[in-house]
PDB file of N, CA and C in Angstrom:
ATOM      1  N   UNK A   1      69.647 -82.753   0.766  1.00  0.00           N
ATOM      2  CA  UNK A   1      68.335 -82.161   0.982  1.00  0.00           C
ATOM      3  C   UNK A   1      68.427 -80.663   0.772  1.00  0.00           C
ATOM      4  N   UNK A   2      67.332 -80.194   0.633  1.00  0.00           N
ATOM      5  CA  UNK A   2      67.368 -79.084  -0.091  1.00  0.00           C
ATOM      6  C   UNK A   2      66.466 -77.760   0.859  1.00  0.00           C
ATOM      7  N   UNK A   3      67.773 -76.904   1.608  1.00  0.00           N
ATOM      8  CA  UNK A   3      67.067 -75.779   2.815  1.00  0.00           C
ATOM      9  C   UNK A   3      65.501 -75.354   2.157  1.00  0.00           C
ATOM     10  N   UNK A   4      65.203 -74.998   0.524  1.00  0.00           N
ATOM     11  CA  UNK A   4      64.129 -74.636   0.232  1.00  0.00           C
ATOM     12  C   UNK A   4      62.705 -75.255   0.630  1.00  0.00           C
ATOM     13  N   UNK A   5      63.463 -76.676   0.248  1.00  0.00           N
ATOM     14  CA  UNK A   5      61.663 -77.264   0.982  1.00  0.00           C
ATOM     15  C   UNK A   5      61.204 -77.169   2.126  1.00  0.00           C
ATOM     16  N   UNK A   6      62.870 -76.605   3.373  1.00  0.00           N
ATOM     17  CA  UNK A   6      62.194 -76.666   4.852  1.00  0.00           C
ATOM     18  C   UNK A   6      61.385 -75.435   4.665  1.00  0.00           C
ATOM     19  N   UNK A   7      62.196 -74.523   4.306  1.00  0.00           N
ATOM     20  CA  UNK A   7      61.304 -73.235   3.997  1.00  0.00           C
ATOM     21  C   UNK A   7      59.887 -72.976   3.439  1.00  0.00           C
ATOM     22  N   UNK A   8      59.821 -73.744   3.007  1.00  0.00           N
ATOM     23  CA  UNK A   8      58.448 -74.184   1.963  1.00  0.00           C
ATOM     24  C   UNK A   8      57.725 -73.914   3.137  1.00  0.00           C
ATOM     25  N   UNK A   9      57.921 -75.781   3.661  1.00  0.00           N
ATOM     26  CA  UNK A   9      57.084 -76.003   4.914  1.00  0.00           C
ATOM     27  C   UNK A   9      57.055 -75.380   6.406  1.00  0.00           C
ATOM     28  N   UNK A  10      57.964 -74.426   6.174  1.00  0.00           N
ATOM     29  CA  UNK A  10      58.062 -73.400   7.645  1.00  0.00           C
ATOM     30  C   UNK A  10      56.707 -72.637   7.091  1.00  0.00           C
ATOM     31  N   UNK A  11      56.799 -72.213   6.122  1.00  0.00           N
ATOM     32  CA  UNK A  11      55.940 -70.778   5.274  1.00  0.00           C
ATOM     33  C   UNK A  11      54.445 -71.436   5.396  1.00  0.00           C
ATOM     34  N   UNK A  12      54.428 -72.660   5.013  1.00  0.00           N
ATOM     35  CA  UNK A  12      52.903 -73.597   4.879  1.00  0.00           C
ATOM     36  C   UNK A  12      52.308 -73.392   6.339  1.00  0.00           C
ATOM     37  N   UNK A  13      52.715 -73.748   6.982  1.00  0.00           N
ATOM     38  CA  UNK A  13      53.369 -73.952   8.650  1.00  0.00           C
ATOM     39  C   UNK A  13      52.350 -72.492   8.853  1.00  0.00           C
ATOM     40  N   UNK A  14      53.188 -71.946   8.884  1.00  0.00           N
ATOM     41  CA  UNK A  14      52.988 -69.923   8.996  1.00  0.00           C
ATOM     42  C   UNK A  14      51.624 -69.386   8.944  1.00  0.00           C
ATOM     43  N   UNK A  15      51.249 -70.049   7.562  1.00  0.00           N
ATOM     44  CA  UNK A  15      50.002 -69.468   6.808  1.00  0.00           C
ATOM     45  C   UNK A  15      48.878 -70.135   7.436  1.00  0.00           C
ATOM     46  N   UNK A  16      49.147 -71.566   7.725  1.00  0.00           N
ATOM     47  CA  UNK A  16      47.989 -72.256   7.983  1.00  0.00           C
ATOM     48  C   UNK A  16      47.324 -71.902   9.597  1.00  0.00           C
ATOM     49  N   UNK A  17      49.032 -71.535   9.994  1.00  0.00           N
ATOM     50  CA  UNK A  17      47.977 -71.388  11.813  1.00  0.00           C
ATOM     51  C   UNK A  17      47.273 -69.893  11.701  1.00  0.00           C
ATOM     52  N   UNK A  18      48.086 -68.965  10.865  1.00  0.00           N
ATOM     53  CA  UNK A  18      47.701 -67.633  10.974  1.00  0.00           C
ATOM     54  C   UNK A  18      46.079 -67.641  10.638  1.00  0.00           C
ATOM     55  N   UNK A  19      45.895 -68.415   9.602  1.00  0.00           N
ATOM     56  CA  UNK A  19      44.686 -68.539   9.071  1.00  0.00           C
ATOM     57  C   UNK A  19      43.590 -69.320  10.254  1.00  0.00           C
ATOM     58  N   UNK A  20      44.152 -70.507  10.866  1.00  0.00           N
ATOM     59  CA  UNK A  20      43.466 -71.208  11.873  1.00  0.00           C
ATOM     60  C   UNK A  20      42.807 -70.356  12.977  1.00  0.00           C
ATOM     61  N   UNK A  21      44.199 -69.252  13.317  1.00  0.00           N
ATOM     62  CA  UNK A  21      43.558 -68.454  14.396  1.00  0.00           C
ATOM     63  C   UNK A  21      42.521 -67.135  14.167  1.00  0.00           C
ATOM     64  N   UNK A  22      42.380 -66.937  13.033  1.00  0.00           N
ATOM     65  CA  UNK A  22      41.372 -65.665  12.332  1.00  0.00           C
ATOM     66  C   UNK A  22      40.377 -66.966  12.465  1.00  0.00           C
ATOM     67  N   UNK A  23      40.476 -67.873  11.805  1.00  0.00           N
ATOM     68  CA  UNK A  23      38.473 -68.595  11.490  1.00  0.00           C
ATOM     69  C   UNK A  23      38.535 -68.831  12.940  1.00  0.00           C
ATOM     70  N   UNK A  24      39.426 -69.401  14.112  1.00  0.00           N
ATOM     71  CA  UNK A  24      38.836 -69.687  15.164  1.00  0.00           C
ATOM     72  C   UNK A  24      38.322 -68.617  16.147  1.00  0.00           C
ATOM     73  N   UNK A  25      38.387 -67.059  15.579  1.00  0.00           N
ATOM     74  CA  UNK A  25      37.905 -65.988  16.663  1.00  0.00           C
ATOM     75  C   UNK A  25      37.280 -65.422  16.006  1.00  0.00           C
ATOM     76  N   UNK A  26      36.575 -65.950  14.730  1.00  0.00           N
ATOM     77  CA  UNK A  26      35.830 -65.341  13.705  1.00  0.00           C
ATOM     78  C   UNK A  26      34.291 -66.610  13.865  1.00  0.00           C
ATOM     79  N   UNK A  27      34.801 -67.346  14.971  1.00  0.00           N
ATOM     80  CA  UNK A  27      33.641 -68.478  15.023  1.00  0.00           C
ATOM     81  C   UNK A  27      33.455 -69.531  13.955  1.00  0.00           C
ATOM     82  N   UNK A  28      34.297 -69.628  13.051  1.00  0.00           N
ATOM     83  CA  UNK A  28      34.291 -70.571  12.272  1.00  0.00           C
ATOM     84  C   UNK A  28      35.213 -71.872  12.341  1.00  0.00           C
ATOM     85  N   UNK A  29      35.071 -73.044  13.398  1.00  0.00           N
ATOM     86  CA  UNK A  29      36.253 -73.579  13.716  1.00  0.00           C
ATOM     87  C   UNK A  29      35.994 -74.905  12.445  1.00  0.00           C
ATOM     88  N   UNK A  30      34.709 -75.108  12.421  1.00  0.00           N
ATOM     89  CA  UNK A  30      35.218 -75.964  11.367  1.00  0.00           C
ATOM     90  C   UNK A  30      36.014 -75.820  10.054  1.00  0.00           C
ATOM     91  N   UNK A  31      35.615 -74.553   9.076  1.00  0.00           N
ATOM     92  CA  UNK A  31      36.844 -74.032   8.306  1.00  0.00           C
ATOM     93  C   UNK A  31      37.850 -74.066   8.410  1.00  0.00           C
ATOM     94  N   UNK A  32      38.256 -73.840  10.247  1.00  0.00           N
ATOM     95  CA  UNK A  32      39.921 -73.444  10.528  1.00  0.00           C
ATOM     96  C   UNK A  32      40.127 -74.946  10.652  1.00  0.00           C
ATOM     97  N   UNK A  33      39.318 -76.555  11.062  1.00  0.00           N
ATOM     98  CA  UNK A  33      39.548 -77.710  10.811  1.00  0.00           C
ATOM     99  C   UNK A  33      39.897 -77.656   9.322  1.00  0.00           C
ATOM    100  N   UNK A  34      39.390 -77.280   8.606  1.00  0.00           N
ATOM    101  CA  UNK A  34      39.688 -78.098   7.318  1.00  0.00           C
ATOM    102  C   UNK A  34      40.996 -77.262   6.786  1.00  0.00           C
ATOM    103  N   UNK A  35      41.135 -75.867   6.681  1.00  0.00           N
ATOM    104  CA  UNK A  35      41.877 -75.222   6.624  1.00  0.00           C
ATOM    105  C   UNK A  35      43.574 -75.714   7.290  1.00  0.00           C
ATOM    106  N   UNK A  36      43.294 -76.588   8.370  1.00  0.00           N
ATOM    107  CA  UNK A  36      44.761 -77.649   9.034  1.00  0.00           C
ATOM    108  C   UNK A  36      45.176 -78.657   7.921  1.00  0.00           C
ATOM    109  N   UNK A  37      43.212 -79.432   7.970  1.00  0.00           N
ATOM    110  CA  UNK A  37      44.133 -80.796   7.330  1.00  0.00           C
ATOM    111  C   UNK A  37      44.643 -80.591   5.849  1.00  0.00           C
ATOM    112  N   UNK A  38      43.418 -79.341   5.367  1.00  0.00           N
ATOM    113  CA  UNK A  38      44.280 -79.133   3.532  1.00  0.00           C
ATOM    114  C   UNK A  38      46.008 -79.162   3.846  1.00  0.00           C
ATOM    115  N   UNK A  39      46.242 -78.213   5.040  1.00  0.00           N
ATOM    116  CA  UNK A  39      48.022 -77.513   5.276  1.00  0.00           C
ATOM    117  C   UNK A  39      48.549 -78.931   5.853  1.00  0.00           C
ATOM    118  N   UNK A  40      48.247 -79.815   6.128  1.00  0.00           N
ATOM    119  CA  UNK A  40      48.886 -81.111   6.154  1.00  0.00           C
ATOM    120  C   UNK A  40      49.084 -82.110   5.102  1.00  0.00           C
ATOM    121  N   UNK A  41      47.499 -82.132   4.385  1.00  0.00           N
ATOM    122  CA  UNK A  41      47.765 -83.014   3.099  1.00  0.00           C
ATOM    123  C   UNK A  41      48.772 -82.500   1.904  1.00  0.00           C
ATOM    124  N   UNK A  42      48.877 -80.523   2.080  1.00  0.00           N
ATOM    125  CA  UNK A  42      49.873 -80.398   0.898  1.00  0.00           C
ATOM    126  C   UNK A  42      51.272 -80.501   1.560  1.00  0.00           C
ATOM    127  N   UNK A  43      51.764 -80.577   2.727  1.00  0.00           N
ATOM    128  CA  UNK A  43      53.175 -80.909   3.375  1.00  0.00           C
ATOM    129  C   UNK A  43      53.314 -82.349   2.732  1.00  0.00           C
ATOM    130  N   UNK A  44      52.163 -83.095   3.222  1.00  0.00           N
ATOM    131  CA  UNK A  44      52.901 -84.815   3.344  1.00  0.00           C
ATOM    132  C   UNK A  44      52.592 -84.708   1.727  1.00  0.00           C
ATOM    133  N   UNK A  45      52.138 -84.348   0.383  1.00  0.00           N
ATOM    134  CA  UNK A  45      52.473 -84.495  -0.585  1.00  0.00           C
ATOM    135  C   UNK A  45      53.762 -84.219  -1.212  1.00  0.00           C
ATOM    136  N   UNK A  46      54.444 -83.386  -0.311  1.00  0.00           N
ATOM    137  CA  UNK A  46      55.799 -83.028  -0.796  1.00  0.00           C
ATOM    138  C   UNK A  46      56.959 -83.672  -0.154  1.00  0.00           C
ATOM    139  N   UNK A  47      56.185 -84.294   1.002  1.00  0.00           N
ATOM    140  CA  UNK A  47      57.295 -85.186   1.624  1.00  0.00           C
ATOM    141  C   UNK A  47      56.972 -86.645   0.950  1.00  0.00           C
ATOM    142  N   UNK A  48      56.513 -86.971   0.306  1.00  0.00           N
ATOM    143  CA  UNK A  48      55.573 -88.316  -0.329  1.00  0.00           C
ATOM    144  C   UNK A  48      56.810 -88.076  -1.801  1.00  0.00           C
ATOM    145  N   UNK A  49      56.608 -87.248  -2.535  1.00  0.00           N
ATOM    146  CA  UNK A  49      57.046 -87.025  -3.360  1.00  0.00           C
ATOM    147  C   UNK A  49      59.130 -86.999  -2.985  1.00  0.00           C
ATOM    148  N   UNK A  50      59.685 -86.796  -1.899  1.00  0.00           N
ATOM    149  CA  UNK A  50      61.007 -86.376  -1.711  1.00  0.00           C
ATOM    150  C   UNK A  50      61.381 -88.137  -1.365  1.00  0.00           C
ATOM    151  N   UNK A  51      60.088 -89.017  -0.576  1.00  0.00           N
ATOM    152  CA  UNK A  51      60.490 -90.202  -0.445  1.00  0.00           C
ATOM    153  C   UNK A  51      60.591 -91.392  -1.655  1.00  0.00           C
ATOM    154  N   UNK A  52      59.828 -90.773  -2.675  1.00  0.00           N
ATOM    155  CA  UNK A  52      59.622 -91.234  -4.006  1.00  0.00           C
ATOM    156  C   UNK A  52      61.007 -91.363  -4.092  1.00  0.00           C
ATOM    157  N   UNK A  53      61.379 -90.173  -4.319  1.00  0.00           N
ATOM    158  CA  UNK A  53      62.726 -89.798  -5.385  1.00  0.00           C
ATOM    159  C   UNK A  53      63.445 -90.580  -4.399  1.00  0.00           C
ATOM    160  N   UNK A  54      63.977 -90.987  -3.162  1.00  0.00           N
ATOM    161  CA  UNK A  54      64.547 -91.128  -2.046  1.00  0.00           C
ATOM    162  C   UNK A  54      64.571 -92.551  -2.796  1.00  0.00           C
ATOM    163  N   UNK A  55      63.689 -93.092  -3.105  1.00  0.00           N
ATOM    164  CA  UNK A  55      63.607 -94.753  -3.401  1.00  0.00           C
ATOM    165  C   UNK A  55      64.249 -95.102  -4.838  1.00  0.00           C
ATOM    166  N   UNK A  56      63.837 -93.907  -5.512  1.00  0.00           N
ATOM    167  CA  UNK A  56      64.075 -94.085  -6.868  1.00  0.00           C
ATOM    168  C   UNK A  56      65.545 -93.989  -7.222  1.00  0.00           C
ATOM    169  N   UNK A  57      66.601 -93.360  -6.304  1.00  0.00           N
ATOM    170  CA  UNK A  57      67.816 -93.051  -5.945  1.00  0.00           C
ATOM    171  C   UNK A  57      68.339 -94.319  -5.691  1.00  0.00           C
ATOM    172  N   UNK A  58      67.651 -95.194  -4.348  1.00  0.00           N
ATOM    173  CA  UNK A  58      68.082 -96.063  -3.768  1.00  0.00           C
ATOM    174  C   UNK A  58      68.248 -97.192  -4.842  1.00  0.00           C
ATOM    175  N   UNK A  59      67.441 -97.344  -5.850  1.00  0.00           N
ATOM    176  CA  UNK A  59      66.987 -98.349  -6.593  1.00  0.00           C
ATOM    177  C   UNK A  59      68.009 -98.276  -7.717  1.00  0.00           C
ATOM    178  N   UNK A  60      68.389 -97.013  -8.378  1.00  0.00           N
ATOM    179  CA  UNK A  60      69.175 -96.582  -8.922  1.00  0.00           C
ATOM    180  C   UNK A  60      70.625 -97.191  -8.551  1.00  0.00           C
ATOM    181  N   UNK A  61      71.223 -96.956  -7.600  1.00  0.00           N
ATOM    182  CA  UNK A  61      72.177 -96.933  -7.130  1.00  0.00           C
ATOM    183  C   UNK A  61      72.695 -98.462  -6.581  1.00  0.00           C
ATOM    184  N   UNK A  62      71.595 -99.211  -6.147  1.00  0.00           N
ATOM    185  CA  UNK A  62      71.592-100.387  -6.304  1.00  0.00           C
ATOM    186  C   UNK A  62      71.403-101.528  -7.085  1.00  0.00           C
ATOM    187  N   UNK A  63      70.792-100.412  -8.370  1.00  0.00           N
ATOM    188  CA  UNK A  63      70.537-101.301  -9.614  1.00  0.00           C
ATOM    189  C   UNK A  63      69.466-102.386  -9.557  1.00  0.00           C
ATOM    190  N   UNK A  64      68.598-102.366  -9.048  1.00  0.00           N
ATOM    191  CA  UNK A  64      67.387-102.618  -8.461  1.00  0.00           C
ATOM    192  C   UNK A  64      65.988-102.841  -9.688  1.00  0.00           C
ATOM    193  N   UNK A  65      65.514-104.123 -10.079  1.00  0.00           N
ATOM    194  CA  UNK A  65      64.817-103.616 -11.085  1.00  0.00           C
ATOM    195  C   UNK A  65      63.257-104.293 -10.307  1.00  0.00           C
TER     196      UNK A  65
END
């Protein structure tokens, strides 16, 4: 596994609450809602994508057709 992607998602992580807590004292909480789930749907796309390869390895390696 690769330290960069935790980093990725530390940084995603970072941006999304920083951002959550400006729309939520700026009175905009539904923005700072959607503003979460976008910063969740692009995490689990990259973890979607690491389980791909994860299978595609497995399948590989087991010769799996």
């Amino acid at each position: 596994m690769n330290v960069d992607l935790i980093f990725k998602i530390a940084a995603i992580g970072i941006l999304v609450s920083v951002l959550n807590l400006v729309l939520k004292h700026s009175g905009r909480e539904e923005q700072a809602m959607m503003t979460t789930l976008v910063g969740i749907v692009v995490v689990l796309f990259m973890v979607i994508q690491l389980i791909s390869n994860l299978f595609a390895t497995v399948k590989t390696m087991f010769q799996l057709y």
